[in-house]
Protein backbone atom coordinates (compact mmCIF):
# COMPACT_ATOMS: atom_id res chain seq x y z
CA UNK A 1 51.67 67.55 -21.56
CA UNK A 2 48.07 68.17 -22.80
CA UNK A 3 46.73 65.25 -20.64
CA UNK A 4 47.81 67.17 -17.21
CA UNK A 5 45.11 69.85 -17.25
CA UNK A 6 42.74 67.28 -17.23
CA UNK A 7 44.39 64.69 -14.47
CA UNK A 8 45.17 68.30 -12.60
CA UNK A 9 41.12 68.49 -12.60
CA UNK A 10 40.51 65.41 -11.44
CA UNK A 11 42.96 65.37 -8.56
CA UNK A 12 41.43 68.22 -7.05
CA UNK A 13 37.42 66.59 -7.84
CA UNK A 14 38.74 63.61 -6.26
CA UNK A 15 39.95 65.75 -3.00
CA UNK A 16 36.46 67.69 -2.89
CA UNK A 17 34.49 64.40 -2.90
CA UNK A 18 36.60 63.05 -0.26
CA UNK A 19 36.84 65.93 1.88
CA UNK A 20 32.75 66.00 1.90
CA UNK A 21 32.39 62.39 2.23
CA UNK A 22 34.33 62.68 5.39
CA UNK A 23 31.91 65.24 6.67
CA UNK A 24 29.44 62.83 7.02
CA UNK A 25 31.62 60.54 9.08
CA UNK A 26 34.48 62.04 10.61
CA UNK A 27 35.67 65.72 12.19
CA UNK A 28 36.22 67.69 9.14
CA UNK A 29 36.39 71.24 8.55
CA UNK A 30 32.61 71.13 7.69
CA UNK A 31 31.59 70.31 11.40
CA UNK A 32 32.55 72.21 14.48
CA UNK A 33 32.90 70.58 18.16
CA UNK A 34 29.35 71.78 18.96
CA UNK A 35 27.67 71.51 15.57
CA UNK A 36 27.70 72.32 11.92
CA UNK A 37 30.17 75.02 10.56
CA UNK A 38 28.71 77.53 7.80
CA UNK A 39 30.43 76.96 4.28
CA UNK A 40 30.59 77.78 0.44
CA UNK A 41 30.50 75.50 -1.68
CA UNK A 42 31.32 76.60 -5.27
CA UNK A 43 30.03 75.49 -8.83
CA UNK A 44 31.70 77.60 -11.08
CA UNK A 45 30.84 81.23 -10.72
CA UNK A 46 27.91 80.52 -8.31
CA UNK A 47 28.27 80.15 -4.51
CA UNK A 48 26.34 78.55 -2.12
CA UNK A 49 26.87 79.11 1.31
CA UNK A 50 25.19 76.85 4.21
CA UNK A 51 25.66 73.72 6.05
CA UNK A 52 25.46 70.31 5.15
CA UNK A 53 22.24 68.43 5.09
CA UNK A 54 23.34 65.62 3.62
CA UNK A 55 24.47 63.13 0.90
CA UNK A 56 23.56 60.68 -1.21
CA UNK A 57 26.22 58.86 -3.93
CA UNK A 58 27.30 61.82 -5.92
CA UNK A 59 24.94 64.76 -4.24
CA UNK A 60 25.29 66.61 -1.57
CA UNK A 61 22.43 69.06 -0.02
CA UNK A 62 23.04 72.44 1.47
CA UNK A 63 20.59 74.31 3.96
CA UNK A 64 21.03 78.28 3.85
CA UNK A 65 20.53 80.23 6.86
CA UNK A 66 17.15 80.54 5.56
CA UNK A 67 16.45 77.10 4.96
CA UNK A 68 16.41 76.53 1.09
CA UNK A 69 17.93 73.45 0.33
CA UNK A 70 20.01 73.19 -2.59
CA UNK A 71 21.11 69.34 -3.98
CA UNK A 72 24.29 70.08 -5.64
CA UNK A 73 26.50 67.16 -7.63
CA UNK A 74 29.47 66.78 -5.60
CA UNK A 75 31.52 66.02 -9.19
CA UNK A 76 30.55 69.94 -9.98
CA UNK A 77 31.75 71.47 -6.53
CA UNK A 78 34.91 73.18 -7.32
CA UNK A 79 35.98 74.60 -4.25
CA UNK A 80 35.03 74.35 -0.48
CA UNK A 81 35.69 76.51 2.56
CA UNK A 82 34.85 77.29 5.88
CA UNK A 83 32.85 80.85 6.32
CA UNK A 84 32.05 80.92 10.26
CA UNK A 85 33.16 78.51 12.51
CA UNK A 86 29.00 77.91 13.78
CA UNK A 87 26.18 77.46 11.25
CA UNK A 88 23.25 79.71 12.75
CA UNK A 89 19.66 79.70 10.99
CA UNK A 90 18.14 83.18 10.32
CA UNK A 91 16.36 84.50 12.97
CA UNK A 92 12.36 85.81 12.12
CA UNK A 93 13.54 89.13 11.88
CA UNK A 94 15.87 88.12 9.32
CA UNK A 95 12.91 86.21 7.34
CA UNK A 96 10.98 89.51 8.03
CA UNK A 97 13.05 92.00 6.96
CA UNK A 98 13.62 89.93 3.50
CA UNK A 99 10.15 89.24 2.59
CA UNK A 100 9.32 92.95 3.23
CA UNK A 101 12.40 93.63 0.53
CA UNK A 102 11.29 91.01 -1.84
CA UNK A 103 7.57 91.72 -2.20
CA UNK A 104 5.52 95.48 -2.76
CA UNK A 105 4.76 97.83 0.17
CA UNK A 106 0.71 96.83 0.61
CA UNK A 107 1.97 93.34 1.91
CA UNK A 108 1.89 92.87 5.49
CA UNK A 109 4.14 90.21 6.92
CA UNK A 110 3.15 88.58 10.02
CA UNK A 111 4.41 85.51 12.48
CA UNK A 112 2.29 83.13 14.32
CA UNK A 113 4.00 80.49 16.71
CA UNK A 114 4.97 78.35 13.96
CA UNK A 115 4.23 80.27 10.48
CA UNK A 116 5.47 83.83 9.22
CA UNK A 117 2.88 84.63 6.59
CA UNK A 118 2.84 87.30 3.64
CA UNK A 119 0.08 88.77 2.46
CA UNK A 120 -2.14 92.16 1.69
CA UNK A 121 -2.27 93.80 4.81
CA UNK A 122 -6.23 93.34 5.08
CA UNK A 123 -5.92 89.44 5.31
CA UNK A 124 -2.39 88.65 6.32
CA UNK A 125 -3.31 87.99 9.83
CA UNK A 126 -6.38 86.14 9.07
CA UNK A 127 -4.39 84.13 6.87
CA UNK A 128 -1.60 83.53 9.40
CA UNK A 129 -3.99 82.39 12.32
CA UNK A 130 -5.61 79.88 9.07
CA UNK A 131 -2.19 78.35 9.17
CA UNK A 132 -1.45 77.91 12.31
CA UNK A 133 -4.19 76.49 13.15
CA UNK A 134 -3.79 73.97 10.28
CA UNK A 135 -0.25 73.30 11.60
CA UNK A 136 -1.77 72.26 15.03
CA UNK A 137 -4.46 70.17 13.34
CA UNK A 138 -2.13 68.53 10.66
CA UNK A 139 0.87 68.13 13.27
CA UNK A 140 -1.43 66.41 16.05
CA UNK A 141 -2.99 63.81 13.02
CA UNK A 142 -0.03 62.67 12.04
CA UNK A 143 0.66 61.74 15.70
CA UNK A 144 -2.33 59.76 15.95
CA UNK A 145 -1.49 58.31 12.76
CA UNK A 146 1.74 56.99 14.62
CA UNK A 147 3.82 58.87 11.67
CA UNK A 148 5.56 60.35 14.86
CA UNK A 149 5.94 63.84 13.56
CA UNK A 150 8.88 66.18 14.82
CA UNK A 151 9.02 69.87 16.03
CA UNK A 152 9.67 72.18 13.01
CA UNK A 153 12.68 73.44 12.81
CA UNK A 154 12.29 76.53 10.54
CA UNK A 155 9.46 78.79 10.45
CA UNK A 156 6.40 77.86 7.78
CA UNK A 157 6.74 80.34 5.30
CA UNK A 158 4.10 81.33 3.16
CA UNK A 159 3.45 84.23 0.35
CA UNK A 160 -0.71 85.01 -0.50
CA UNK A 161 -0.78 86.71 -3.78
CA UNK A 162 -4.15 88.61 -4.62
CA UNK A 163 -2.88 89.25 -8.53
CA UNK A 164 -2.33 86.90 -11.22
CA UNK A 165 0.76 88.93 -12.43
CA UNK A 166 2.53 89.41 -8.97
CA UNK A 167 2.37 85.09 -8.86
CA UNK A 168 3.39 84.68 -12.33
CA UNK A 169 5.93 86.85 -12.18
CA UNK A 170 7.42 85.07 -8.42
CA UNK A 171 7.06 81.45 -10.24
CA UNK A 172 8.96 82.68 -13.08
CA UNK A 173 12.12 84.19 -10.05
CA UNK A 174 11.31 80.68 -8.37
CA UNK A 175 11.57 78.71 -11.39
CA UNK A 176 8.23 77.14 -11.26
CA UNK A 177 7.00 76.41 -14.35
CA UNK A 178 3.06 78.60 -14.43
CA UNK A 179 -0.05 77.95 -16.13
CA UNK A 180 -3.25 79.50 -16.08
CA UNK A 181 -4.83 76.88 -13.50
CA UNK A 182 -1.68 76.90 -11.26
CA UNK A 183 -3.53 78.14 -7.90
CA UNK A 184 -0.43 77.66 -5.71
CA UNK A 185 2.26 75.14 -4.70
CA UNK A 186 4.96 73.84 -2.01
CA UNK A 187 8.54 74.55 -3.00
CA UNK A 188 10.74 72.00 -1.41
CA UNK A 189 13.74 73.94 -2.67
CA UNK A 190 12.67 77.24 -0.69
CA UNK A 191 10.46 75.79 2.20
CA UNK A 192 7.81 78.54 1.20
CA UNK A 193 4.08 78.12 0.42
CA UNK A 194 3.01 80.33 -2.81
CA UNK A 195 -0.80 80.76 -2.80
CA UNK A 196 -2.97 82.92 -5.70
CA UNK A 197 -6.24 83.80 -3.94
CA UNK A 198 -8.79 83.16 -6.15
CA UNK A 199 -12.21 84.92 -6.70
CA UNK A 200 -15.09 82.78 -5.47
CA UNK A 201 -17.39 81.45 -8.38
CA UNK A 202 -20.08 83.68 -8.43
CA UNK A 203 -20.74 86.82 -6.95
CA UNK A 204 -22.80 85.73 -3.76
CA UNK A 205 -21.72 81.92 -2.99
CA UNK A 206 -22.95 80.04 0.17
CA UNK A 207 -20.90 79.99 2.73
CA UNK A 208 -21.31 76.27 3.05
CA UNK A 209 -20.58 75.78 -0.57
CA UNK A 210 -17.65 78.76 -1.73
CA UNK A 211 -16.47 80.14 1.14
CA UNK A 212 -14.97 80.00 4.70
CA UNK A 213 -15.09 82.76 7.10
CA UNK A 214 -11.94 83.53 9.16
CA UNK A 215 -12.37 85.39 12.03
CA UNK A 216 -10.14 87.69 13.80
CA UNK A 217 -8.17 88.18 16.54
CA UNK A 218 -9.16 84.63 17.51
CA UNK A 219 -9.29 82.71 14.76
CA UNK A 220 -12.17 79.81 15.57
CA UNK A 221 -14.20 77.51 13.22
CA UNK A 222 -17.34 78.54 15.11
CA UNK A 223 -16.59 82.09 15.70
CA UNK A 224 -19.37 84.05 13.79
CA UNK A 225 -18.90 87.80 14.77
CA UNK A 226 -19.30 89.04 11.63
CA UNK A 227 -17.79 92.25 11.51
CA UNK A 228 -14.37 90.65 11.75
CA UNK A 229 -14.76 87.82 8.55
CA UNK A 230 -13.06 88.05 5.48
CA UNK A 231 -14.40 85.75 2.72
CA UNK A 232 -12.03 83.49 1.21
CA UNK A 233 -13.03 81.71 -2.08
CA UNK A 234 -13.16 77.80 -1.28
CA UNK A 235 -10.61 77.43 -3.79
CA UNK A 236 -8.21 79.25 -2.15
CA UNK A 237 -8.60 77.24 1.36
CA UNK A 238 -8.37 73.55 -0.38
CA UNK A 239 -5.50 75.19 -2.00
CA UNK A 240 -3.60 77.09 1.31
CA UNK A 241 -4.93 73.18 3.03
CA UNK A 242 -3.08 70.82 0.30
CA UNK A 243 0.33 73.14 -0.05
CA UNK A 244 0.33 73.37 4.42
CA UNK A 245 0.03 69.82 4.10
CA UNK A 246 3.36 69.31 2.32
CA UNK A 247 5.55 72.07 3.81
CA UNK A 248 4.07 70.63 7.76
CA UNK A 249 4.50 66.70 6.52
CA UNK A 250 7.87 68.30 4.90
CA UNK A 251 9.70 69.91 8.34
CA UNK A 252 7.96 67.38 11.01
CA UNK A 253 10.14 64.10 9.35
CA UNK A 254 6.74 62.57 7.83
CA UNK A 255 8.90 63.85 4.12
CA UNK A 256 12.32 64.39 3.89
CA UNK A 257 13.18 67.08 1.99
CA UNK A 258 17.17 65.12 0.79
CA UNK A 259 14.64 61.98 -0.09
CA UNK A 260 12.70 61.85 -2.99
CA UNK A 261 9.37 59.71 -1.32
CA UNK A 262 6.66 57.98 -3.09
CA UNK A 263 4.67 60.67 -5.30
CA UNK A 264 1.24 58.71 -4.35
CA UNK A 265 2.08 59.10 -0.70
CA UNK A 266 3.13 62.53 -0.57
CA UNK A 267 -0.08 63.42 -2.21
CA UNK A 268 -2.10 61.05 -1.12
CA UNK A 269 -1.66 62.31 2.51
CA UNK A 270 -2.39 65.81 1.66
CA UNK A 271 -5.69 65.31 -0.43
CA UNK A 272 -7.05 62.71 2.35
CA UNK A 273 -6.11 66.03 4.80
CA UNK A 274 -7.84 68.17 2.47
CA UNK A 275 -11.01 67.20 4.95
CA UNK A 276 -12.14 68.87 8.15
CA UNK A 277 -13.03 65.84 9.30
CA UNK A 278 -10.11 63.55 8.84
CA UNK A 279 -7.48 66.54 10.27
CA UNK A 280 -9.52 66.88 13.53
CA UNK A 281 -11.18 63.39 14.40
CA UNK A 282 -9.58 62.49 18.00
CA UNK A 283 -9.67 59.05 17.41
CA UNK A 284 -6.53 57.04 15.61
CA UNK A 285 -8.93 55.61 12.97
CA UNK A 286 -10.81 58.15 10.63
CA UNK A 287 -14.63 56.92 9.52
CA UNK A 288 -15.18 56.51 5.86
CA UNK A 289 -16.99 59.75 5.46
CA UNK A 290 -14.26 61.69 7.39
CA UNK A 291 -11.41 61.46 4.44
CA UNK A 292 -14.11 61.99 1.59
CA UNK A 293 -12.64 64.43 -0.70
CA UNK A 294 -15.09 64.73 -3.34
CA UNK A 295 -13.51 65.93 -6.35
CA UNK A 296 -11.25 63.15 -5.82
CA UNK A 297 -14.51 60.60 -5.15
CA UNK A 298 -16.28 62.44 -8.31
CA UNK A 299 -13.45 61.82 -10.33
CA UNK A 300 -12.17 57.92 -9.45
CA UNK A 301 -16.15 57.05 -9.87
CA UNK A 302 -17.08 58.36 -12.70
CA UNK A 303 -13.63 58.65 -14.69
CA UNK A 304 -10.91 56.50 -13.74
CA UNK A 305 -12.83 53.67 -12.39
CA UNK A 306 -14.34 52.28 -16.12
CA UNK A 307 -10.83 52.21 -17.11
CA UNK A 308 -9.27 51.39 -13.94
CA UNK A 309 -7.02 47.91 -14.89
CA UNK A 310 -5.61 45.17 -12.00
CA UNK A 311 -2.15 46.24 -11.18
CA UNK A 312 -2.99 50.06 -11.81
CA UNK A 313 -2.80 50.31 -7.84
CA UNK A 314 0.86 48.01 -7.49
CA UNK A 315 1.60 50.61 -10.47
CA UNK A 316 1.87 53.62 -8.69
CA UNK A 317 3.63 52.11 -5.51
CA UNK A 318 6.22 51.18 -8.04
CA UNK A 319 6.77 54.48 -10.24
CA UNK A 320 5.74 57.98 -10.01
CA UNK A 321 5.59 57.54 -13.89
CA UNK A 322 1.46 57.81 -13.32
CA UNK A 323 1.24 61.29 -12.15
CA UNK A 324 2.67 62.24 -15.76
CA UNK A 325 0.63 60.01 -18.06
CA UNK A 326 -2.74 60.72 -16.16
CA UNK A 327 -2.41 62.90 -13.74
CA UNK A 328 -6.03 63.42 -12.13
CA UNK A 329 -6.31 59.45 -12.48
CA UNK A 330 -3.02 59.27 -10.26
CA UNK A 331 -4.21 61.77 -7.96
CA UNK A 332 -7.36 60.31 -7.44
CA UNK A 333 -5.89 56.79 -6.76
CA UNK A 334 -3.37 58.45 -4.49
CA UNK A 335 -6.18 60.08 -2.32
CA UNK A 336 -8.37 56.87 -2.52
CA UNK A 337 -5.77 54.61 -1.20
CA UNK A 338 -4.33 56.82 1.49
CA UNK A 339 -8.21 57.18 2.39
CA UNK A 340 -8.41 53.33 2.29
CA UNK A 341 -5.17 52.89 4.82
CA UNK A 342 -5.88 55.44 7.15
CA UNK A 343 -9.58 54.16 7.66
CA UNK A 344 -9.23 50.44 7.42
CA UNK A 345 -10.88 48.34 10.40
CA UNK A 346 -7.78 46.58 10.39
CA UNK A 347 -5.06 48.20 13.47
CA UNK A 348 -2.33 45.83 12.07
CA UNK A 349 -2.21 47.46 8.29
CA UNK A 350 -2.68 50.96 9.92
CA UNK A 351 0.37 50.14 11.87
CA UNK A 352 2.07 48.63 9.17
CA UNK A 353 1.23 51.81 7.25
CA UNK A 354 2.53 54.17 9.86
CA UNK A 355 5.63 51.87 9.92
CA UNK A 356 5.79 52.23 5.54
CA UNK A 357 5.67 56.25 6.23
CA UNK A 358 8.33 56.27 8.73
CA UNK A 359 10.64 54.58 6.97
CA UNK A 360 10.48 56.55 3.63
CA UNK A 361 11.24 59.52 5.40
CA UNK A 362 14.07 58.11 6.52
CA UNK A 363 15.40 56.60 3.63
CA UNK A 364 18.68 58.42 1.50
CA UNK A 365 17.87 60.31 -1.58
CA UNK A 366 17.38 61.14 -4.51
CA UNK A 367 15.17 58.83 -5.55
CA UNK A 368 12.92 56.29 -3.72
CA UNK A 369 14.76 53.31 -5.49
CA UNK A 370 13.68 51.10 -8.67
CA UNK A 371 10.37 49.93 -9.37
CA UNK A 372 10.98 46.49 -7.71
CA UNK A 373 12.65 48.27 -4.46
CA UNK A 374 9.56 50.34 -4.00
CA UNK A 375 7.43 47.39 -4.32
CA UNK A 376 9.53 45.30 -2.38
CA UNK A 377 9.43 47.76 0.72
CA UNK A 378 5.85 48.25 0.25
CA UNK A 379 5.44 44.42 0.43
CA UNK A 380 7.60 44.24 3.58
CA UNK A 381 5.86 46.39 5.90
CA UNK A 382 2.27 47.34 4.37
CA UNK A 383 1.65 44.03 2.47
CA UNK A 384 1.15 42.41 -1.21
CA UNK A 385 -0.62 45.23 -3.41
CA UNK A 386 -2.34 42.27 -5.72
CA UNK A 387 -3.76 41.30 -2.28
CA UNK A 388 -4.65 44.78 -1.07
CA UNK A 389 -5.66 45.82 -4.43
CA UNK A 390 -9.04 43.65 -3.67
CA UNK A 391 -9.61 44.96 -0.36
CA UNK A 392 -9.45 48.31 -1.78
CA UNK A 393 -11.59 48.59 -4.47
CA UNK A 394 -14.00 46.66 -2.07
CA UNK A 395 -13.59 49.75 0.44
CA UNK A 396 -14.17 51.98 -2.68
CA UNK A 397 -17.70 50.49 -3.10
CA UNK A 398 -18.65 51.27 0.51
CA UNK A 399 -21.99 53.07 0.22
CA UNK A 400 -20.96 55.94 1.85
CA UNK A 401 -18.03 56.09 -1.37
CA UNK A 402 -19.68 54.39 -4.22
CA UNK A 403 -22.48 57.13 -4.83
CA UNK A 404 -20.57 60.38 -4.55
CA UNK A 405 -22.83 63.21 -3.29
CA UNK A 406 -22.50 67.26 -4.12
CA UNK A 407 -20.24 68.88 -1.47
């Protein structure tokens, strides 16, 4: 009789994976007649209660009411049941009224059309018109990059922390591992931006070189009333620029969040946006100058490029295995090549490239396949990366790239 436990166990595994399987495909408890039905799914003694985003083999994902996403192993799931009969995302009071629980009185929260931002009550509305205006810029680029980006669909979240211990202390809750240089990140667990301002440099930068100046109520690029500015450290904007890259690229379909993408292209796309320039050109094609990011330039020139080897570039198509061995080399590559795409002369490759990011965004997760599948998609709608791989470094000795100049 010992064996039965264990058969009992699997019987009722067996009926979980089917029952979710089926609501991908079928009316099933999971889906009401006009949409999704909120439901708890259970791992043991935690419970996690949403809708279904999706599935992939043996994971599912689950969207709260708040829009964390949580990829669950369907062989774990040990019970499932219906909650409400309609799945209904929280409402911005709802995100209000729990960041103003979560985080100390002085914080401010505030909503834009897009964004609900977090911060000390001095700058939170500065910060909040920064971000939506980087939504509009980074949401009407990708359109002219033919990446077709969708509507949001949840609000962009973000949390500004002025103290060192306040964001060590949320990455530890968030279970983000923290280091000394960690400035801020994208969770695509939680949906939320998490940004430590940092001090600028020295105690009286130059605008041009350390600072931006964010005016208020109308936040404008050429607004100088000075009495309304608040200096933020330049730091602290590439930072807020790179992270609002991901979460926007994340919740318009140019990322999926139930799809792990290429590594190079999700960064890639967020240091070439890093620019002014290259988020607010008009045109389809960027100029060279536009998507110069020049820590990235600094470093590929004078680091990475004496060691640089044929096949680094068909490398990190293939693997995200580069961002761990040498990280600032992958990054660097990743920013050069997405600079080299976007800004190629050639209209068929920056189709073809549009076409690449489409598709990846669309593809089921986890995982962007095995090293050949990458490089076989790649092949099939960008082109051969030994080919390319020419092209590009040729691009990378443009004069306008090959002698990198102080920003």
């Amino acid at each position: 009789m010992t064996p039965l436990p264990t058969r009992t166990h699997t019987l009722k595994t067996l009926a979980i994976v089917a029952t979710v399987a089926l609501c991908f495909c079928l009316p099933c408890p999971a889906t009401a007649a006009d949409g999704p039905r909120l439901i708890e799914l259970r791992i043991g003694e935690q419970s996690y209660t949403g809708r279904l985003l999706s599935r992939s083999g043996n994971h599912v994902w689950l969207m709260d009411p708040f829009g964390a996403v949580h990829q669950l192993s369907v062989n774990r799931i040990s019970s499932m049941q219906v909650i409400a009969e309609n799945f209904r995302l929280a409402d911005t009071t709802d995100h209000i009224n729990g960041l103003q629980k979560e985080l100390p009185p002085s914080y401010a929260v505030i909503t834009t059309q897009h964004c609900i931002v977090a911060a000390p009550a001095a700058s939170a509305r500065l910060y909040g018109q920064e971000l939506e205006q980087l939504f509009l810029e980074m949401h009407a680029r990708f359109q002219k990059l033919g990446f077709e980006p969708e509507p949001p669909q949840l609000p962009l979240t973000a949390i500004i922390f002025p103290d060192k211990e306040l964001f060590r202390h949320y990455c530890d809750r968030d279970q983000m591992k923290w280091s000394e240089d960690l400035s801020g990140y994208y969770s695509i667990k939680s949906n939320r931006i998490a940004v430590l301002e940092r001090d600028a440099p020295h105690p009286s930068p130059s605008p041009a070189e350390q600072t931006i100046l964010t005016s208020a109520p109308d936040a404008s690029r050429n607004t100088t009333q000075a009495n309304d500015f608040v200096r933020v450290s330049a730091l602290t904007r590439t930072t807020l620029t790179h992270e609002a890259c991901h979460q926007i690229g994340f919740n318009c379909g140019v990322h999926s969040r139930t799809a792990h993408g290429p590594q190079w292209l999700v960064e890639g796309l967020a240091l070439y946006l890093e620019s002014d320039a290259a988020r607010t050109r008009s045109e389809q094609q960027n100029s060279v100058t536009d998507c110069i990011n020049h820590e990235r330039l600094l470093w590929f020139h004078e680091q990475y490029l004496p060691r640089y080897q044929p096949g680094d570039l068909a490398g990190i198509i293939a693997s995200d295995d580069h961002f761990s061995r040498q990280s600032l080399d992958a990054y660097s590559l990743a920013w050069a090549f997405t600079c080299f795409l976007c800004s190629s002369d050639q209209k068929e490759l920056r189709q073809n490239f549009a076409k690449y990011v489409r598709l990846t965004a669309r593809q089921p997760g986890p995982g962007a396949g095995t090293a050949e599948q990458r490089l076989e998609l790649f092949r099939s709608l960008v082109g051969d990366p030994v080919l390319l791989e020419t092209q590009f470094l040729r691009f990378m000795q443009a004069p306008e790239l090959s002698t990198p100049a102080a920003d």
